[in-house]
N, C-alpha and C. Protein backbone atom coordinates (compact mmCIF):
# COMPACT_ATOMS: atom_id res chain seq x y z
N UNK A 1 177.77 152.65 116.40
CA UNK A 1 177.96 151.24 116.08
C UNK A 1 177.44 151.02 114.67
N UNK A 2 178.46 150.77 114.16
CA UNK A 2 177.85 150.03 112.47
C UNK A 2 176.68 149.14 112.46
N UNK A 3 176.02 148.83 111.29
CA UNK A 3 175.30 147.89 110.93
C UNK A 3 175.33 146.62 110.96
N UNK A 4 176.62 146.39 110.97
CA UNK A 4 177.80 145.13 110.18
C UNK A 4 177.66 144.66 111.82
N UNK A 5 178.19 145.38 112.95
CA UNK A 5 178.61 145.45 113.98
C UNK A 5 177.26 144.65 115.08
N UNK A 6 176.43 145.63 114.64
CA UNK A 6 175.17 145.23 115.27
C UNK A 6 174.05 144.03 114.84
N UNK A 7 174.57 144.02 113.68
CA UNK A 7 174.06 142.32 113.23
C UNK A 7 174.72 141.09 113.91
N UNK A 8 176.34 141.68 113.94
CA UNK A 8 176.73 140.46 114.68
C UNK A 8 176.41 140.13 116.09
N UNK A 9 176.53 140.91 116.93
CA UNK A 9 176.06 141.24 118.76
C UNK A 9 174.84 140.69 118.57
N UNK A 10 173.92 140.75 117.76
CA UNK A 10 172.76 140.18 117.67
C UNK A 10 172.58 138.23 117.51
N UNK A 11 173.43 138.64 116.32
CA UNK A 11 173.51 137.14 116.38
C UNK A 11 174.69 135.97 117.22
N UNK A 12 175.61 136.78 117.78
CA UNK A 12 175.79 136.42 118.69
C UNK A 12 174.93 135.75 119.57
N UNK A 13 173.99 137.02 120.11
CA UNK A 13 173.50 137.12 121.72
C UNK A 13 172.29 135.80 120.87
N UNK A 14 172.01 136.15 120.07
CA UNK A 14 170.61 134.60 119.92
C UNK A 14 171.43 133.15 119.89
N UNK A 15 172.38 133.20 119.31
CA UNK A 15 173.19 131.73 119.13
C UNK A 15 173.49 131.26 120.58
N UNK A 16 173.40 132.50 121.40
CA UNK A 16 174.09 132.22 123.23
C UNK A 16 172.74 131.54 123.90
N UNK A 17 171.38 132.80 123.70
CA UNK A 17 170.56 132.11 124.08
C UNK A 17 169.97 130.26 123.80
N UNK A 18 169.97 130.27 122.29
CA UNK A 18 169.40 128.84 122.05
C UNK A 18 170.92 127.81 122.52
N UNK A 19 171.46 128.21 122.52
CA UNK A 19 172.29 127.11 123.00
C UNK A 19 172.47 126.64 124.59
N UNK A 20 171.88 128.12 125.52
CA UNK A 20 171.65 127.91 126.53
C UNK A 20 170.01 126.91 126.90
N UNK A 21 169.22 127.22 125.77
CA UNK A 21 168.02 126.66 126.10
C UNK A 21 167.89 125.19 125.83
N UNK A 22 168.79 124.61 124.78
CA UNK A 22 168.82 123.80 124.30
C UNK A 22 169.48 122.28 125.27
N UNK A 23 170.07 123.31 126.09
CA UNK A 23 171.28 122.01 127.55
C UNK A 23 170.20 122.31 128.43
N UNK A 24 169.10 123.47 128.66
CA UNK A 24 167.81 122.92 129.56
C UNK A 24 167.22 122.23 129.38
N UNK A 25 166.93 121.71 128.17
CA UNK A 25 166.03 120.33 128.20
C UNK A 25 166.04 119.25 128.62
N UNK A 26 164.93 117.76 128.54
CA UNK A 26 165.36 116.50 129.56
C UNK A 26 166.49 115.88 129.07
N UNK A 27 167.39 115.12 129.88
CA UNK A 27 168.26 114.40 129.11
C UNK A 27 167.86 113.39 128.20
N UNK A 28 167.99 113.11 127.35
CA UNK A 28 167.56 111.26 126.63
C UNK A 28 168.06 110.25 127.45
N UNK A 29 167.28 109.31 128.14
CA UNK A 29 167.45 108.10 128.61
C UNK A 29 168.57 107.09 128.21
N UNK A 30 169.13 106.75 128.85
CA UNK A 30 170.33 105.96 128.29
C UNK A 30 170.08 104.87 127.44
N UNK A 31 169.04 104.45 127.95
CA UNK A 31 168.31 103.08 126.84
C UNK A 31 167.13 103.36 126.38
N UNK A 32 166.23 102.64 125.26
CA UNK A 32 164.96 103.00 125.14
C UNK A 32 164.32 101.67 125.35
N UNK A 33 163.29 101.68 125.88
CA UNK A 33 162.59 100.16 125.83
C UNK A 33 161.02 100.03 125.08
N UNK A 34 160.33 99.21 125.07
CA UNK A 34 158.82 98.95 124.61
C UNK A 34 157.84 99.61 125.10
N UNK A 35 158.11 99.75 126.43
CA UNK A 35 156.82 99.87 127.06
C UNK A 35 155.89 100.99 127.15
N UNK A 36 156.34 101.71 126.16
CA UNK A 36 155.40 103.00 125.65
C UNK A 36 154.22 102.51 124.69
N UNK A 37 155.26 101.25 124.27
CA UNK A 37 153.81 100.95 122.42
C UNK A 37 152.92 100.27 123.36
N UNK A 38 151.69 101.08 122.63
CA UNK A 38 150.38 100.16 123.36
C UNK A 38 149.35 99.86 122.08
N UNK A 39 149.51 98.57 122.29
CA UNK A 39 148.43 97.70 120.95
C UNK A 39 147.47 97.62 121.42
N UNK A 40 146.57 98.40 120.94
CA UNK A 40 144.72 98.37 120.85
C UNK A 40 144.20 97.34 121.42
N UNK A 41 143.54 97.17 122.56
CA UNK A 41 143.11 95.75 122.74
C UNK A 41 143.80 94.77 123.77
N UNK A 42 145.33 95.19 123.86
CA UNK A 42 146.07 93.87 124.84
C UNK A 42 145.69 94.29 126.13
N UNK A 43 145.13 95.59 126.64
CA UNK A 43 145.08 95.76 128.23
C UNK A 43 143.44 95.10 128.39
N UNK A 44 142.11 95.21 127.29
CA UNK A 44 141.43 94.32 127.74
C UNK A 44 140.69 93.84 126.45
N UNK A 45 141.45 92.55 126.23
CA UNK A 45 140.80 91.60 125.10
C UNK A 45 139.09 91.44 125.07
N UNK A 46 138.45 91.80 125.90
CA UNK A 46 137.17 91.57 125.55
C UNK A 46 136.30 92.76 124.93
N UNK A 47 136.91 93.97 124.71
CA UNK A 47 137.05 95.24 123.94
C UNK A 47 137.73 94.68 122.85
N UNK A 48 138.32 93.99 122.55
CA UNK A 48 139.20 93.92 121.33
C UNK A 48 138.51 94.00 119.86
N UNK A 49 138.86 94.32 118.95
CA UNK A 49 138.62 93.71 117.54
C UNK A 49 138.95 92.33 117.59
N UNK A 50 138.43 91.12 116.70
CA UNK A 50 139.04 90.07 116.61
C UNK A 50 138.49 89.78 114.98
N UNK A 51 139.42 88.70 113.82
CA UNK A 51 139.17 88.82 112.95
C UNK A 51 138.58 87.34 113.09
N UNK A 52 137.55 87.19 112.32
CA UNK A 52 137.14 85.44 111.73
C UNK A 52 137.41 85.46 110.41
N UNK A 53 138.45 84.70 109.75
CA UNK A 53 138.29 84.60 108.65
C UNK A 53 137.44 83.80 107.59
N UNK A 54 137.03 83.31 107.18
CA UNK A 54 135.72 82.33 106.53
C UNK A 54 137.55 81.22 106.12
N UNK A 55 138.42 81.87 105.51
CA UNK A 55 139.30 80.69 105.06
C UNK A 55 140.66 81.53 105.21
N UNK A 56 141.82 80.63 105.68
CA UNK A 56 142.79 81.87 105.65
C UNK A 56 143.86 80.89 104.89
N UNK A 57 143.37 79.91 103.49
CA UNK A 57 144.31 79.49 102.85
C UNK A 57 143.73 79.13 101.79
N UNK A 58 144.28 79.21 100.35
CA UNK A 58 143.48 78.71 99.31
C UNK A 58 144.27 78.37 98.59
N UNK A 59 143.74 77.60 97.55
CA UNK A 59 144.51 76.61 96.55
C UNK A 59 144.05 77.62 95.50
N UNK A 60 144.62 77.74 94.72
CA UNK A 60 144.65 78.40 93.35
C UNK A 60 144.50 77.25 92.10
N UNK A 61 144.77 75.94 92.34
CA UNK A 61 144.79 74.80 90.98
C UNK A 61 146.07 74.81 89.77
N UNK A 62 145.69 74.45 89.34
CA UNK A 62 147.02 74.66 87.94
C UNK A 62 146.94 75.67 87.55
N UNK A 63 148.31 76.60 87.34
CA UNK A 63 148.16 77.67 86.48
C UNK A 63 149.34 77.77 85.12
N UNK A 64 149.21 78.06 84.54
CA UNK A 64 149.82 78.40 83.00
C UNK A 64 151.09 79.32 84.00
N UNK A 65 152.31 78.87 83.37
CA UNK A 65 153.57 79.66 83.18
C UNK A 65 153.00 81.22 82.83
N UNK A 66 153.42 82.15 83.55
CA UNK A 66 152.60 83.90 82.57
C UNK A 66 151.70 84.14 83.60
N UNK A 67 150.88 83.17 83.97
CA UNK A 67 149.30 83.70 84.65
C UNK A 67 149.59 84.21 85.54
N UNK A 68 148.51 85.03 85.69
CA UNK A 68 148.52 85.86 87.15
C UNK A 68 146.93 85.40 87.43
N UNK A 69 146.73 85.09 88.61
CA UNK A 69 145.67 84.58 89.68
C UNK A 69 145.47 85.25 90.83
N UNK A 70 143.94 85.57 91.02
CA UNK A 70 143.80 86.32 92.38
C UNK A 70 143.19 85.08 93.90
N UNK A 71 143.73 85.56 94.42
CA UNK A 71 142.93 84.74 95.55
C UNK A 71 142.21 85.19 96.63
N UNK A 72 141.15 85.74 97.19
CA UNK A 72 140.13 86.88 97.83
C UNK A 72 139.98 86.37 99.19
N UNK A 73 140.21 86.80 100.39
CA UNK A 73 140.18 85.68 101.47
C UNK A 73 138.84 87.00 102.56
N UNK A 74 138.04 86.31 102.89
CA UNK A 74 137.02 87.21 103.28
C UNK A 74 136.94 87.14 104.85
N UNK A 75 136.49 87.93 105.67
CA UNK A 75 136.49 88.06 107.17
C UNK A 75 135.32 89.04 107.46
N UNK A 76 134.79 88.50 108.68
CA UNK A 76 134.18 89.22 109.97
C UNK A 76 135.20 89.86 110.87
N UNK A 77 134.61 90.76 111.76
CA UNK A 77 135.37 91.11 112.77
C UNK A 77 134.40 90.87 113.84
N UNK A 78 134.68 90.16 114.26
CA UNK A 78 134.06 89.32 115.28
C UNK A 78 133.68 90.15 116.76
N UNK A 79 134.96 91.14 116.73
CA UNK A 79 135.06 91.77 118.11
C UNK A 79 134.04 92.83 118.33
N UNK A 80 134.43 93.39 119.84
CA UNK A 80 133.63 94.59 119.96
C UNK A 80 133.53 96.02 119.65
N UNK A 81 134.55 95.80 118.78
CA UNK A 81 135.62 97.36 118.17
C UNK A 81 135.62 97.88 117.13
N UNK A 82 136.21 98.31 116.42
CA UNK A 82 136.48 99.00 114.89
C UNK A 82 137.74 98.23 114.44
N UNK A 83 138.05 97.33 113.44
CA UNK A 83 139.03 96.86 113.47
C UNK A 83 139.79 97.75 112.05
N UNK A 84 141.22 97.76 112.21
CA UNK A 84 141.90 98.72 111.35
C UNK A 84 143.21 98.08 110.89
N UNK A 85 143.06 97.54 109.54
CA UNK A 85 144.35 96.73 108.89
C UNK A 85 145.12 97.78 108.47
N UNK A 86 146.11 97.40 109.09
CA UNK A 86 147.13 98.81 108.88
C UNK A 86 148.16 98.32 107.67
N UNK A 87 148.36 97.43 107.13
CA UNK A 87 149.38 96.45 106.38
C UNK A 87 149.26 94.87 105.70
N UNK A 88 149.41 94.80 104.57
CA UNK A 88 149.65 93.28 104.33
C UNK A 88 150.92 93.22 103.51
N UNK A 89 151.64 92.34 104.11
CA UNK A 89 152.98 92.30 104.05
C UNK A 89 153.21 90.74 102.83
N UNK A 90 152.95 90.73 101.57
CA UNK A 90 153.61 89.62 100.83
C UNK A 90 154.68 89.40 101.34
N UNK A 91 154.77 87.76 100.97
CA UNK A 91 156.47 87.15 101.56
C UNK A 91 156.92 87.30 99.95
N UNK A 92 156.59 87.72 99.35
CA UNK A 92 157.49 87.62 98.04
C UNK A 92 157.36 88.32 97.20
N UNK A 93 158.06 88.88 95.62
CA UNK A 93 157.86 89.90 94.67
C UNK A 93 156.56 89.07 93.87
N UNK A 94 156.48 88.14 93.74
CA UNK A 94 155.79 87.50 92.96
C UNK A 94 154.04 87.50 92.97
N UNK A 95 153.84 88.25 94.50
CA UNK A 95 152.27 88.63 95.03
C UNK A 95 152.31 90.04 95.68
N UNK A 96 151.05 90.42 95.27
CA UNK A 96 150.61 91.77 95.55
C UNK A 96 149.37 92.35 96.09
N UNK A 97 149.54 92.67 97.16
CA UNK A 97 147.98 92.80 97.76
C UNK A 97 147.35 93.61 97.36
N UNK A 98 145.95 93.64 97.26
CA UNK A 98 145.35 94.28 96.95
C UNK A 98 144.42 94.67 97.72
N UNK A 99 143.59 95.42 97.24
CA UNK A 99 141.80 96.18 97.60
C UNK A 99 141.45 95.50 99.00
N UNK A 100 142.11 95.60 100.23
CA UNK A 100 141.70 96.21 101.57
C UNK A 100 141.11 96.74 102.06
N UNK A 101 140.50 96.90 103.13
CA UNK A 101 139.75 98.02 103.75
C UNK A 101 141.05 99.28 104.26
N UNK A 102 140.51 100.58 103.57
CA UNK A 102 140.96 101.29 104.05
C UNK A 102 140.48 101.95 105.50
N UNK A 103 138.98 102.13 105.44
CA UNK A 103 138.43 102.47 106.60
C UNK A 103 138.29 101.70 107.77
N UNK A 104 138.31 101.99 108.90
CA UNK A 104 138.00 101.26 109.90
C UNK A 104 136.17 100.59 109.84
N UNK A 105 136.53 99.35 110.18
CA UNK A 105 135.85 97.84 110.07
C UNK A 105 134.80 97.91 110.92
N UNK A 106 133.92 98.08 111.28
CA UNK A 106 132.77 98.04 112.86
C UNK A 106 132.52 96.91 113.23
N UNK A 107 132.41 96.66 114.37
CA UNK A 107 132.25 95.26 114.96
C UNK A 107 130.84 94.86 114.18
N UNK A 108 130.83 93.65 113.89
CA UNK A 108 130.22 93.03 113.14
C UNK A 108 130.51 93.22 111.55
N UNK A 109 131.10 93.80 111.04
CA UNK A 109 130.92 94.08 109.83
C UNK A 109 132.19 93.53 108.88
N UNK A 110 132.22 93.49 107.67
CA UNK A 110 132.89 92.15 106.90
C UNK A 110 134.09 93.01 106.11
N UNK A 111 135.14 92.31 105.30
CA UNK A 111 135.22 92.81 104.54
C UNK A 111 136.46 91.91 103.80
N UNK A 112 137.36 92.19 102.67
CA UNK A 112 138.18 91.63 101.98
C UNK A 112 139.37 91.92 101.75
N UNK A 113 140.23 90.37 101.89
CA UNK A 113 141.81 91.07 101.47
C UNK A 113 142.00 90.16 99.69
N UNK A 114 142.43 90.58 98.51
CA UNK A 114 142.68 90.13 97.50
C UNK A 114 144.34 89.93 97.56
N UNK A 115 144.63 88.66 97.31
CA UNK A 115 146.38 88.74 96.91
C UNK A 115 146.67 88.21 95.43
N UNK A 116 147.29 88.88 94.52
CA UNK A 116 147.41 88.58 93.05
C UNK A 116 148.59 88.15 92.86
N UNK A 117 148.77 86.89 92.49
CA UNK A 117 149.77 86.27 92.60
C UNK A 117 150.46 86.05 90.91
N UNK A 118 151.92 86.37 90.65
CA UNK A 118 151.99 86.77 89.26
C UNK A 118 152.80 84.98 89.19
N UNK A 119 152.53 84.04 88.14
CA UNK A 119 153.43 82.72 88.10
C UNK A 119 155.07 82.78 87.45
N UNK A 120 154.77 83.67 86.67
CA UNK A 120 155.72 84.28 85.88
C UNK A 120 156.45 82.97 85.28
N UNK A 121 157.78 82.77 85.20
CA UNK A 121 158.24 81.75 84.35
C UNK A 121 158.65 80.61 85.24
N UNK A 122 158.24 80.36 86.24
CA UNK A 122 158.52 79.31 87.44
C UNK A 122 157.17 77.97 86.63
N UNK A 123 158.41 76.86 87.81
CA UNK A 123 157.32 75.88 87.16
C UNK A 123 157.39 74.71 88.18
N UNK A 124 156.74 74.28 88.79
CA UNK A 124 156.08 73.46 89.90
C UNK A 124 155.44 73.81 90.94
N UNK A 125 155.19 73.03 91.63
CA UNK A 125 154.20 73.70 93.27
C UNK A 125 154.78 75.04 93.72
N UNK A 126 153.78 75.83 94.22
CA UNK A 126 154.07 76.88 94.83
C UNK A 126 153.47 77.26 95.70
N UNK A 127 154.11 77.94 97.21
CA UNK A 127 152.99 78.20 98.14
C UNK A 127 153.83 79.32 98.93
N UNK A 128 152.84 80.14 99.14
CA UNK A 128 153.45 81.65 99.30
C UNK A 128 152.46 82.00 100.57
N UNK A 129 152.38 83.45 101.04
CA UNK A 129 151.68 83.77 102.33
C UNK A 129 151.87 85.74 102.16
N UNK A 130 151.14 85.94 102.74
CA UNK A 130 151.42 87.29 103.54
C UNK A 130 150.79 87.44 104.51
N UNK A 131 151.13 88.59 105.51
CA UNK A 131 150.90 88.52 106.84
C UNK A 131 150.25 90.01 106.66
N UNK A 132 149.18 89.85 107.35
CA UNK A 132 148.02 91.22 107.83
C UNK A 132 148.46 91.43 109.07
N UNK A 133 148.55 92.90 108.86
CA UNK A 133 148.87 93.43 110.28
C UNK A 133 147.77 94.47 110.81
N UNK A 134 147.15 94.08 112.38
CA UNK A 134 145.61 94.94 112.41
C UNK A 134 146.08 95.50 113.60
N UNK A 135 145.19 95.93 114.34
CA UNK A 135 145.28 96.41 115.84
C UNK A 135 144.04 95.41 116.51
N UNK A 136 143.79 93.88 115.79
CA UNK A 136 142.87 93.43 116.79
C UNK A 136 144.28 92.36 117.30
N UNK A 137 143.20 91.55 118.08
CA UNK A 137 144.23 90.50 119.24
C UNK A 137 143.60 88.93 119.03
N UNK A 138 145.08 88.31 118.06
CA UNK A 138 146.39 88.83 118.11
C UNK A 138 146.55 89.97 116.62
N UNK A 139 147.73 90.42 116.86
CA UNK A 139 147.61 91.87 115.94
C UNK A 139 148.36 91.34 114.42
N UNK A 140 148.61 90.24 114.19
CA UNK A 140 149.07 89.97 113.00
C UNK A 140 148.33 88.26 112.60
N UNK A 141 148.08 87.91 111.58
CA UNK A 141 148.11 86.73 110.95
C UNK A 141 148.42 86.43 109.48
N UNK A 142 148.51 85.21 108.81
CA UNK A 142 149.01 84.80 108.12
C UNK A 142 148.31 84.29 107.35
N UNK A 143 148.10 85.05 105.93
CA UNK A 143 147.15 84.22 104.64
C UNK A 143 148.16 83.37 103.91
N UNK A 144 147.53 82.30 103.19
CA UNK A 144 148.37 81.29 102.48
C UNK A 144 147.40 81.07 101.52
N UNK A 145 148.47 80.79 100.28
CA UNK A 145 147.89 80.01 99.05
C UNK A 145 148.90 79.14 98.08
N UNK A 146 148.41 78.23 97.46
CA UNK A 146 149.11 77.34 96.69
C UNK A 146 148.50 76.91 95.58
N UNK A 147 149.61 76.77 94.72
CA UNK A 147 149.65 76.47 93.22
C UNK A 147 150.11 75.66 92.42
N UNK A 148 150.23 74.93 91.48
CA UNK A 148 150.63 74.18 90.72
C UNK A 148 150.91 75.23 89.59
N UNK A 149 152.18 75.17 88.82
CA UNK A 149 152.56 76.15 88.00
C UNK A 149 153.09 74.97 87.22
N UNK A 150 152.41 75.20 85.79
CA UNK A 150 152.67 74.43 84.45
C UNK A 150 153.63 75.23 83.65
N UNK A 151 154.80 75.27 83.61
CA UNK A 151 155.78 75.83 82.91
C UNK A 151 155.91 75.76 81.54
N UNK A 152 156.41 76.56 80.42
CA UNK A 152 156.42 75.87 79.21
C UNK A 152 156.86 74.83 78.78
N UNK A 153 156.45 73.90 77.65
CA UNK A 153 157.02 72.99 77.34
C UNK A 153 157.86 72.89 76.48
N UNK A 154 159.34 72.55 77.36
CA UNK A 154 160.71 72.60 76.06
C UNK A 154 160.83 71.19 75.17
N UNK A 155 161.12 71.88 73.91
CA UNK A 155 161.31 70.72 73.02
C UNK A 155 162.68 70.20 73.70
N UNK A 156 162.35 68.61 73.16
CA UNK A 156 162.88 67.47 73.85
C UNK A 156 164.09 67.83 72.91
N UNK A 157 165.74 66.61 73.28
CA UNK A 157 166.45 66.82 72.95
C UNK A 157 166.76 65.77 71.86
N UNK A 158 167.16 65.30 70.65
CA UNK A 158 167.50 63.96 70.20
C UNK A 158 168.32 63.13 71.09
């Protein structure tokens, strides 16, 4: 038997096997549903992380057309757990979160979300949000802040 010959019988006979092993496995379920995700905390809330925020909205005041403004919103974790911000989700291009806890939080212990909000060339009230996403209960909330944005001033027309 050639070389040529016996490479193929070979690869044959493996392509036979994995394809036989491959129709032994479980079938996939016809549907998939939820009830696998399990959020930290919902089977017993008194284990939970929980966040206190000191303020979960701030006014920023007038800002100049250009400016960029930070707004720092500070929290306890109130609960009995390690709390772990997995996400803060700006509602818009115009803010950007910042300096989070990366590490997990210990019950009792504090810490900060910064959102930097750019005014750019907009000009009147503004009020924007992003949403923190944790594993305490409930597992998401909503920071807010607002602004007054002073736009440049166009020369008038005759």
């Amino acid at each position: 038997m050639s070389a040529t010959r016996h490479d193929r019988t070979w690869a044959t006979l493996a392509c036979l096997v994995l394809s036989v092993l491959a129709g032994c496995g479980p079938k996939a379920p016809a549907s998939v549903d939820a009830s696998f995700i399990h959020i930290p905390g919902e089977d017993n809330r008194t284990n939970a992380p929980v966040v206190t925020w000191s303020t979960d909205s701030v006014d920023l005041g007038i800002l100049a057309a250009g400016e960029v403004a930070k707004a720092t919103y500070t929290f306890t974790n109130t609960g009995a757990s390690a709390l772990v911000i997995a996400q803060v989700l700006p509602s818009c291009g115009c803010t950007v979160a910042r300096d989070w806890p990366a590490d997990p939080i210990p019950a009792g212990g504090e810490g900060s979300i910064t959102l930097e909000f750019d005014a750019g060339e907009r000009s009147g009230p503004v009020s924007e949000s992003a949403t923190v996403v944790s594993n305490a209960v409930p597992s998401s909330f909503v920071l807010q802040f607002s602004a007054r944005v002073m736009g440049p001033i166009s020369p008038s027309v005759p």
